[in-house]
C-alpha atoms as a PDB file:
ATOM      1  CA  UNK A   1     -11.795  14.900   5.248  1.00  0.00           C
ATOM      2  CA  UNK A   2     -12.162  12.644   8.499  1.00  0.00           C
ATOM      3  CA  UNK A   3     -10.388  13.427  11.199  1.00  0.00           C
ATOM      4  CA  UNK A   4      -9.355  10.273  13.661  1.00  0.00           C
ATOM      5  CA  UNK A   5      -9.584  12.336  16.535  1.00  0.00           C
ATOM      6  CA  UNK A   6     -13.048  13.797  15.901  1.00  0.00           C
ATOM      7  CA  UNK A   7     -14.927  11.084  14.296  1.00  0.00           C
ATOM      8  CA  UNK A   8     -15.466   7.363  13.473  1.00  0.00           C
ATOM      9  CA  UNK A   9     -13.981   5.898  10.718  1.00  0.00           C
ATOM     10  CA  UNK A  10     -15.693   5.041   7.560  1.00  0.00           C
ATOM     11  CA  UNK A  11     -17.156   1.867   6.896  1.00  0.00           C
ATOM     12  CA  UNK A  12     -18.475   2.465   3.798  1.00  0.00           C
ATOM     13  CA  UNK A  13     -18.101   4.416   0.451  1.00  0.00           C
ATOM     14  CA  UNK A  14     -20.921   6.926  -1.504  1.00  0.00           C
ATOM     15  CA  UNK A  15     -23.010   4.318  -0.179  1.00  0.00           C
ATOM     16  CA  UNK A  16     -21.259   0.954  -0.532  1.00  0.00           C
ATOM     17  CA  UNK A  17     -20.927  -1.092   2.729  1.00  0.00           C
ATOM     18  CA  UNK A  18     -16.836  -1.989   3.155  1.00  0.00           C
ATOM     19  CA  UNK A  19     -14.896  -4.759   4.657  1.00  0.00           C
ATOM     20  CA  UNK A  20     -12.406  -1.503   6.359  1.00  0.00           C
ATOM     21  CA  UNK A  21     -10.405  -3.896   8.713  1.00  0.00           C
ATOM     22  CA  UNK A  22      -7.070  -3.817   8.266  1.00  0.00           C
ATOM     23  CA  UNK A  23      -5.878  -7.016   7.029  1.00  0.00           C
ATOM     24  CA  UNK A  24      -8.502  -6.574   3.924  1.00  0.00           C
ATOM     25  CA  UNK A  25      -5.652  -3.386   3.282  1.00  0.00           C
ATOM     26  CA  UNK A  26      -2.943  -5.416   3.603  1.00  0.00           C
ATOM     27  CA  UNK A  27      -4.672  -8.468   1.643  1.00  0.00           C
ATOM     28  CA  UNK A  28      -5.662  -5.886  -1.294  1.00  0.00           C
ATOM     29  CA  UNK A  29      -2.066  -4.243  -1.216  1.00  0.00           C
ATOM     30  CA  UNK A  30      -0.754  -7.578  -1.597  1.00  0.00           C
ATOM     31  CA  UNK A  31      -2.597  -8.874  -4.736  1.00  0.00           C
ATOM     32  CA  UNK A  32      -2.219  -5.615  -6.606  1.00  0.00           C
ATOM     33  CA  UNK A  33       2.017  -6.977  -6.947  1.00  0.00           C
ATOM     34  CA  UNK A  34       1.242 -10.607  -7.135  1.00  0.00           C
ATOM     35  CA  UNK A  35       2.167 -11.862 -10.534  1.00  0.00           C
ATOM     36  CA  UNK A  36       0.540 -15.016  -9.904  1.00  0.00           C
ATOM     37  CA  UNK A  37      -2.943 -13.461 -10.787  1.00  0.00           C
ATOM     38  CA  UNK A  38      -3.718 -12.133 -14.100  1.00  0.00           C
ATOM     39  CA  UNK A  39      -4.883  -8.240 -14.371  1.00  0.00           C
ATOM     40  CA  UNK A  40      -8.780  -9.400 -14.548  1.00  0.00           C
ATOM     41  CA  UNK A  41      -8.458 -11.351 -10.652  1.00  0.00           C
ATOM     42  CA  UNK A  42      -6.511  -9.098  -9.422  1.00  0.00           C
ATOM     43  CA  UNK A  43      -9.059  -6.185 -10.277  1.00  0.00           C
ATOM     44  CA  UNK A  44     -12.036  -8.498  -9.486  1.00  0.00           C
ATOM     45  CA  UNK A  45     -10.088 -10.130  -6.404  1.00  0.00           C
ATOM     46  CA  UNK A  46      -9.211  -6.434  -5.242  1.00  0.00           C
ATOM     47  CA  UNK A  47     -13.351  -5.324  -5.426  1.00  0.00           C
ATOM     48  CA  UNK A  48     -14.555  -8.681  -3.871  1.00  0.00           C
ATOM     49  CA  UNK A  49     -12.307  -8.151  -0.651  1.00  0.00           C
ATOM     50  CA  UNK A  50     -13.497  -4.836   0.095  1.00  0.00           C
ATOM     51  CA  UNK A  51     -17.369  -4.464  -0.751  1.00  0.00           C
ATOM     52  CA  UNK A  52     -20.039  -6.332   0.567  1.00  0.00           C
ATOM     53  CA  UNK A  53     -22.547  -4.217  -2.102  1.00  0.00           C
ATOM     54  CA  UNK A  54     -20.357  -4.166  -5.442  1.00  0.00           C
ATOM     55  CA  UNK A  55     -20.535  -0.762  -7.122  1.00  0.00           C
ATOM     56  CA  UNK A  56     -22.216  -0.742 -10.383  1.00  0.00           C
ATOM     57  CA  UNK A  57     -18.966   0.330 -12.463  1.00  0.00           C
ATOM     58  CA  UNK A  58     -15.638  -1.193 -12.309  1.00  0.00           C
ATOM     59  CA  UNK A  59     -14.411   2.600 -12.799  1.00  0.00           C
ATOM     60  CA  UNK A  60     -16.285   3.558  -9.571  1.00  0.00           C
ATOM     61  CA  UNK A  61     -14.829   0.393  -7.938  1.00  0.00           C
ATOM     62  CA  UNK A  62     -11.794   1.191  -8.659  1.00  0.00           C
ATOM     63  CA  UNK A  63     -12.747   4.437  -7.472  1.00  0.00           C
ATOM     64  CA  UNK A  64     -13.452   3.243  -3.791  1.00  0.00           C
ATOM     65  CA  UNK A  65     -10.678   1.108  -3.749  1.00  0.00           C
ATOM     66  CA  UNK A  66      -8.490   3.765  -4.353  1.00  0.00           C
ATOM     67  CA  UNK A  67     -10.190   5.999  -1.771  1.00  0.00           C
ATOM     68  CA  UNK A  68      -9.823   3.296   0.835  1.00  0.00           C
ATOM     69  CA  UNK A  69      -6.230   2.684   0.216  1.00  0.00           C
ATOM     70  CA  UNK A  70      -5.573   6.300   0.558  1.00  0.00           C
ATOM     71  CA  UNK A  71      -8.259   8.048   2.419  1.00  0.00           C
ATOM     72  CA  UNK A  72      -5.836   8.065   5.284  1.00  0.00           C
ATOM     73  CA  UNK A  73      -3.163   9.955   4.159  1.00  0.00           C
ATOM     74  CA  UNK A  74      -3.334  14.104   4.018  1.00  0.00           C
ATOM     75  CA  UNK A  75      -0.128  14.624   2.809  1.00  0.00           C
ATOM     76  CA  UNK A  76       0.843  16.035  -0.375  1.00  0.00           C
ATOM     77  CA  UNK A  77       3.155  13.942  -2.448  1.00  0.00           C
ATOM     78  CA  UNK A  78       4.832  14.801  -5.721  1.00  0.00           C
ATOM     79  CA  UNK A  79       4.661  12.826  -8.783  1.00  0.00           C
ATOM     80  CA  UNK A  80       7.845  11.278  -8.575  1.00  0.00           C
ATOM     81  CA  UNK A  81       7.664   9.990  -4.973  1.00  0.00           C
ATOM     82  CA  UNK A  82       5.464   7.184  -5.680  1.00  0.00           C
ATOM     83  CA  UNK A  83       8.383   4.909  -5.666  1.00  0.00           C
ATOM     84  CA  UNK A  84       7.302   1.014  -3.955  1.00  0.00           C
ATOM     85  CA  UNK A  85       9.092   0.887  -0.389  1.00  0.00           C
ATOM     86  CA  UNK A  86       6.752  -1.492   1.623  1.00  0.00           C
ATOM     87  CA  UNK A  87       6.457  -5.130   0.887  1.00  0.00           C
ATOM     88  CA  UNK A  88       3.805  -6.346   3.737  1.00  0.00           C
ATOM     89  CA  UNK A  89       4.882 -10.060   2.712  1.00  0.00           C
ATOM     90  CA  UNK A  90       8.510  -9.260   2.782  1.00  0.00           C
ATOM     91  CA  UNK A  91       7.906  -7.020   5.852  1.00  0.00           C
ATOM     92  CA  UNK A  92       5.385  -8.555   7.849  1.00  0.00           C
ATOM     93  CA  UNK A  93       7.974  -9.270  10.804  1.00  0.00           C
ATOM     94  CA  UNK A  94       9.153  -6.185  10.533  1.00  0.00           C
ATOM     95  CA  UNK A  95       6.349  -4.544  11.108  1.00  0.00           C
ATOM     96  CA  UNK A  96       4.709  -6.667  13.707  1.00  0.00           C
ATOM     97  CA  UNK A  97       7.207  -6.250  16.184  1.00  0.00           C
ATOM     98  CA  UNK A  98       7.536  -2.593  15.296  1.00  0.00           C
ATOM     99  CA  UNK A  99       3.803  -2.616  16.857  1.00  0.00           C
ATOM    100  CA  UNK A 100       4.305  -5.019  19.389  1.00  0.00           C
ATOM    101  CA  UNK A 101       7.160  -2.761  20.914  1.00  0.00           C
ATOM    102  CA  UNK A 102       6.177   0.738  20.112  1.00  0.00           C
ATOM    103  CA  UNK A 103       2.452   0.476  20.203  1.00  0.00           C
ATOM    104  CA  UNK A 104       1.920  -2.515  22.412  1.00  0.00           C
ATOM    105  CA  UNK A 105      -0.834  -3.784  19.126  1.00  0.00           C
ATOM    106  CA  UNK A 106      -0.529  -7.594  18.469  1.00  0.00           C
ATOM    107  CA  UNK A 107      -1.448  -7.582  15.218  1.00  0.00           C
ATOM    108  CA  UNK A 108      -2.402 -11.299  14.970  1.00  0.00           C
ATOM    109  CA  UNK A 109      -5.151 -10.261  16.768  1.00  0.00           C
ATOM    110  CA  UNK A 110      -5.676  -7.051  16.950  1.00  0.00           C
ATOM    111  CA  UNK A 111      -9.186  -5.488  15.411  1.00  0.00           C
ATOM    112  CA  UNK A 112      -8.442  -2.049  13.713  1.00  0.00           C
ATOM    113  CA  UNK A 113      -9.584   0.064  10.597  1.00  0.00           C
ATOM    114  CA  UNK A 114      -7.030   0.216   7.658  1.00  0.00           C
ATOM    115  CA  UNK A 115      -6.595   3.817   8.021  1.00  0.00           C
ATOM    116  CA  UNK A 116      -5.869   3.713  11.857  1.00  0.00           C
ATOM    117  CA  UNK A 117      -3.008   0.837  10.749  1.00  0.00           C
ATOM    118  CA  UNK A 118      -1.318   2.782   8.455  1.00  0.00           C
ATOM    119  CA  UNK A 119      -1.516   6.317  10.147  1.00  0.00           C
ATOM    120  CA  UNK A 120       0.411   4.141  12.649  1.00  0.00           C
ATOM    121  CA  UNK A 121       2.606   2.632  10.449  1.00  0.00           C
ATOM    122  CA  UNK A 122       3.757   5.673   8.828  1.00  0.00           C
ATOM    123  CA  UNK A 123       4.264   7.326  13.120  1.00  0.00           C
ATOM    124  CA  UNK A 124       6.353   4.317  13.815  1.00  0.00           C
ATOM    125  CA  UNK A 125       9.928   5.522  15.356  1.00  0.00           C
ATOM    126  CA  UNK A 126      13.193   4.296  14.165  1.00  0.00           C
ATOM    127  CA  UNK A 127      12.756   0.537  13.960  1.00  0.00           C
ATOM    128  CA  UNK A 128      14.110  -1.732  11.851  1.00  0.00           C
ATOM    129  CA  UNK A 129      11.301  -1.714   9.759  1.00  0.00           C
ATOM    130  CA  UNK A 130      11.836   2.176   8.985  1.00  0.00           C
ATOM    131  CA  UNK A 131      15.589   0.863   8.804  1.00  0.00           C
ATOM    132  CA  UNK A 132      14.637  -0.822   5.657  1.00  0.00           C
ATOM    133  CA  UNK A 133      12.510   1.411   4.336  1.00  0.00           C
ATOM    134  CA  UNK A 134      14.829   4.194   4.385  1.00  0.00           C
ATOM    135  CA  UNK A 135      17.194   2.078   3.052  1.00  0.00           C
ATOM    136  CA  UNK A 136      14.552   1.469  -0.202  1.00  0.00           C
ATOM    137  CA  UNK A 137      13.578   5.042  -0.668  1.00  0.00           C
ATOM    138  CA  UNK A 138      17.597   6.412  -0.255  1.00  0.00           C
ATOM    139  CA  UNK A 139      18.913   7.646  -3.875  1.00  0.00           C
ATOM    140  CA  UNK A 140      22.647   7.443  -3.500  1.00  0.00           C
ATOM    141  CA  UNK A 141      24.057  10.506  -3.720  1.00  0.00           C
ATOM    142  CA  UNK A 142      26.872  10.440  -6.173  1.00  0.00           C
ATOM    143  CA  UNK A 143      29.547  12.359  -4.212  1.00  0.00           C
ATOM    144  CA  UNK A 144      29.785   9.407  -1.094  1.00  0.00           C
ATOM    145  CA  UNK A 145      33.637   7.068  -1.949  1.00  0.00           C
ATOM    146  CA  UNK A 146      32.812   4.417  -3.850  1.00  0.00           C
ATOM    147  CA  UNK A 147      33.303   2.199  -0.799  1.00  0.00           C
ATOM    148  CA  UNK A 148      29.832   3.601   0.343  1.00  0.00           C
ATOM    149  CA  UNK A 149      28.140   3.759  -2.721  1.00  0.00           C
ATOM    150  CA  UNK A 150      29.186  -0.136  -3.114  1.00  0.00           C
ATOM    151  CA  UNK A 151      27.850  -0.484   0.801  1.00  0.00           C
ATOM    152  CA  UNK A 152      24.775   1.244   0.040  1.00  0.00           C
ATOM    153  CA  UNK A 153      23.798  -0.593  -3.348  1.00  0.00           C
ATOM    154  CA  UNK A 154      24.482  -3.958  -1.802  1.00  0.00           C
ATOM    155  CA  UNK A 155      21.601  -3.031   1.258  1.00  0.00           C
ATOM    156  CA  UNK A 156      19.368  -2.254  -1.388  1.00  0.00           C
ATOM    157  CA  UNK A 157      19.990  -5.367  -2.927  1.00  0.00           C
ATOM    158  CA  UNK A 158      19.130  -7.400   0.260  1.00  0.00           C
ATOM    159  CA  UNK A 159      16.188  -5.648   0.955  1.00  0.00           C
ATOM    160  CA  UNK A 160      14.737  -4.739  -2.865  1.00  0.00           C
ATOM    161  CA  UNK A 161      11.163  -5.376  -3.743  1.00  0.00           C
ATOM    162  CA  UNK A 162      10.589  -8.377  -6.142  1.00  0.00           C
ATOM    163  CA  UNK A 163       8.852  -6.874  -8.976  1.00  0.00           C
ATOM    164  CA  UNK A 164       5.321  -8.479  -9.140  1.00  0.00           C
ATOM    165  CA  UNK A 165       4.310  -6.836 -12.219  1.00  0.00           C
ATOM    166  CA  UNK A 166       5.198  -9.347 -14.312  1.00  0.00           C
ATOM    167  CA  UNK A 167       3.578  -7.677 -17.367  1.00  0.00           C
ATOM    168  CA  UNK A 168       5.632  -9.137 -20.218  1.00  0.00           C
ATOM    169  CA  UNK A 169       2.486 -12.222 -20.561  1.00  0.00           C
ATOM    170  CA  UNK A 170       0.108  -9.659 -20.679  1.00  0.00           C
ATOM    171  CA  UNK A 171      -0.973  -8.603 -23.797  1.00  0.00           C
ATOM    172  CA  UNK A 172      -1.051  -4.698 -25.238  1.00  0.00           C
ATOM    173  CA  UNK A 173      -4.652  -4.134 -24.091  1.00  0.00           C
ATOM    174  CA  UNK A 174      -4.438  -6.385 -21.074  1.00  0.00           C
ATOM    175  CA  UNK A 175      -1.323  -4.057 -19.987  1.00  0.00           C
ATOM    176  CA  UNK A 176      -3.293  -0.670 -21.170  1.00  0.00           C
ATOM    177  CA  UNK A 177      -6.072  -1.326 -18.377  1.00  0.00           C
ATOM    178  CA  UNK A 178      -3.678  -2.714 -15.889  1.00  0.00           C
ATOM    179  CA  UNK A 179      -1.625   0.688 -16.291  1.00  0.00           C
ATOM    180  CA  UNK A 180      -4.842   2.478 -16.003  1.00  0.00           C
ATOM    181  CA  UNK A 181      -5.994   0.336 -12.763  1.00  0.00           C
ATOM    182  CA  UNK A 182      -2.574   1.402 -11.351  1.00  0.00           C
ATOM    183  CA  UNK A 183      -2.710   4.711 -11.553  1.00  0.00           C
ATOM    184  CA  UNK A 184      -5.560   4.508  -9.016  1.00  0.00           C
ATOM    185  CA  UNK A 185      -4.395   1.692  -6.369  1.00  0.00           C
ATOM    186  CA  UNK A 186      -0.957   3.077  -5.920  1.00  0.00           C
ATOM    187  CA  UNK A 187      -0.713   3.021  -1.989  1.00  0.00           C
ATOM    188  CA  UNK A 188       1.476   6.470  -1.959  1.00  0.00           C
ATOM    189  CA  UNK A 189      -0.716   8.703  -4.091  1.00  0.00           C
ATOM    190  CA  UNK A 190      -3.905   9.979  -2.307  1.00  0.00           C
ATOM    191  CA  UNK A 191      -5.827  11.769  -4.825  1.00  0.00           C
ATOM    192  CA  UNK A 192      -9.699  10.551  -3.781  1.00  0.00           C
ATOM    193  CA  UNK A 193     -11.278  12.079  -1.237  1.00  0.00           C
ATOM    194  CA  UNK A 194     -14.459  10.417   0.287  1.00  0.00           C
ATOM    195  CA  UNK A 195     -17.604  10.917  -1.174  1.00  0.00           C
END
């Protein structure tokens, strides 16, 4: 486990030399939802932004990307918790002035490691981009008047998450692999560790 405080942070993985800035994150975070990319690009797209030596395996790949995504976060999420609450397209604004005010980071030009990002990120106080996520991640608890429960579905409405999956022109085996690919780039599970 690295520890920000105590050491550097990884540029590469079991070897492989990595592109760990932090827009390669955010650029690899976006193409894993963008529909306009078929399942092979993204994958291929996904291992071309973030290794300058490409692993032999796409499973081990896929194994580093996963790793890189994650590696940051220690925390110990449940199964079900994995639901999408960050859009850095739909958020970018957001989340740049989040920075701007609370960390005094520019991030058009700031030069930091993807874990270092979203370890800050996830510290940020009440903003309005933690407004919004909050507002994503809420369930609506069934006991509010409907009055609220109508206010509260309506904000999720204005801020939901396009769906980028668009899976239905994939076909069964196309979707199978995708599924499988999934599993390891979700940004909210953290189940590598480095190697």
């Amino acid at each position: 486990m690295n520890n920000v405080m105590l050491s550097d942070l990884p540029d590469e993985w079991k070897g492989y030399q990595i592109e760990a800035d932090f827009r390669i994150g955010l650029q690899i975070s976006q193409l894993l939802y963008d529909s306009d990319y078929t399942e092979f690009e993204r994958i291929t797209g996904c291992i071309d932004l973030l290794y300058y030596d490409i692993p032999e395996s796409v499973e081990e790949a896929m194994q580093g990307i996963t790793w890189f995504l994650n590696g940051w976060n220690h925390d110990n999420f449940e199964k079900g918790d994995n639901v999408r609450c960050v859009d850095f397209d739909m958020d970018q604004w957001r989340i740049y002035s989040a920075f701007l005010n609370q960390y005094h980071i520019n991030l058009s030009e700031a030069d930091m490691h993807w874990w270092k990002f979203m370890g800050l990120l996830t510290a940020l106080n009440e903003c309005a981009y933690t407004q919004v996520v909050g507002i994503r991640s809420e369930k609506i608890n069934p006991k509010l008047s409907q009055k609220e429960k109508e206010a509260k579905k309506k904000a999720k409405r204005i801020y939901a998450i396009q769906n980028g999956d668009d899976q239905d022109e994939m076909s069964t085996e196309e979707k199978a692999r995708y599924d499988e690919f999934m599993k390891f780039a979700k940004i909210n599970k953290a189940n590598s560790e480095p190697g």
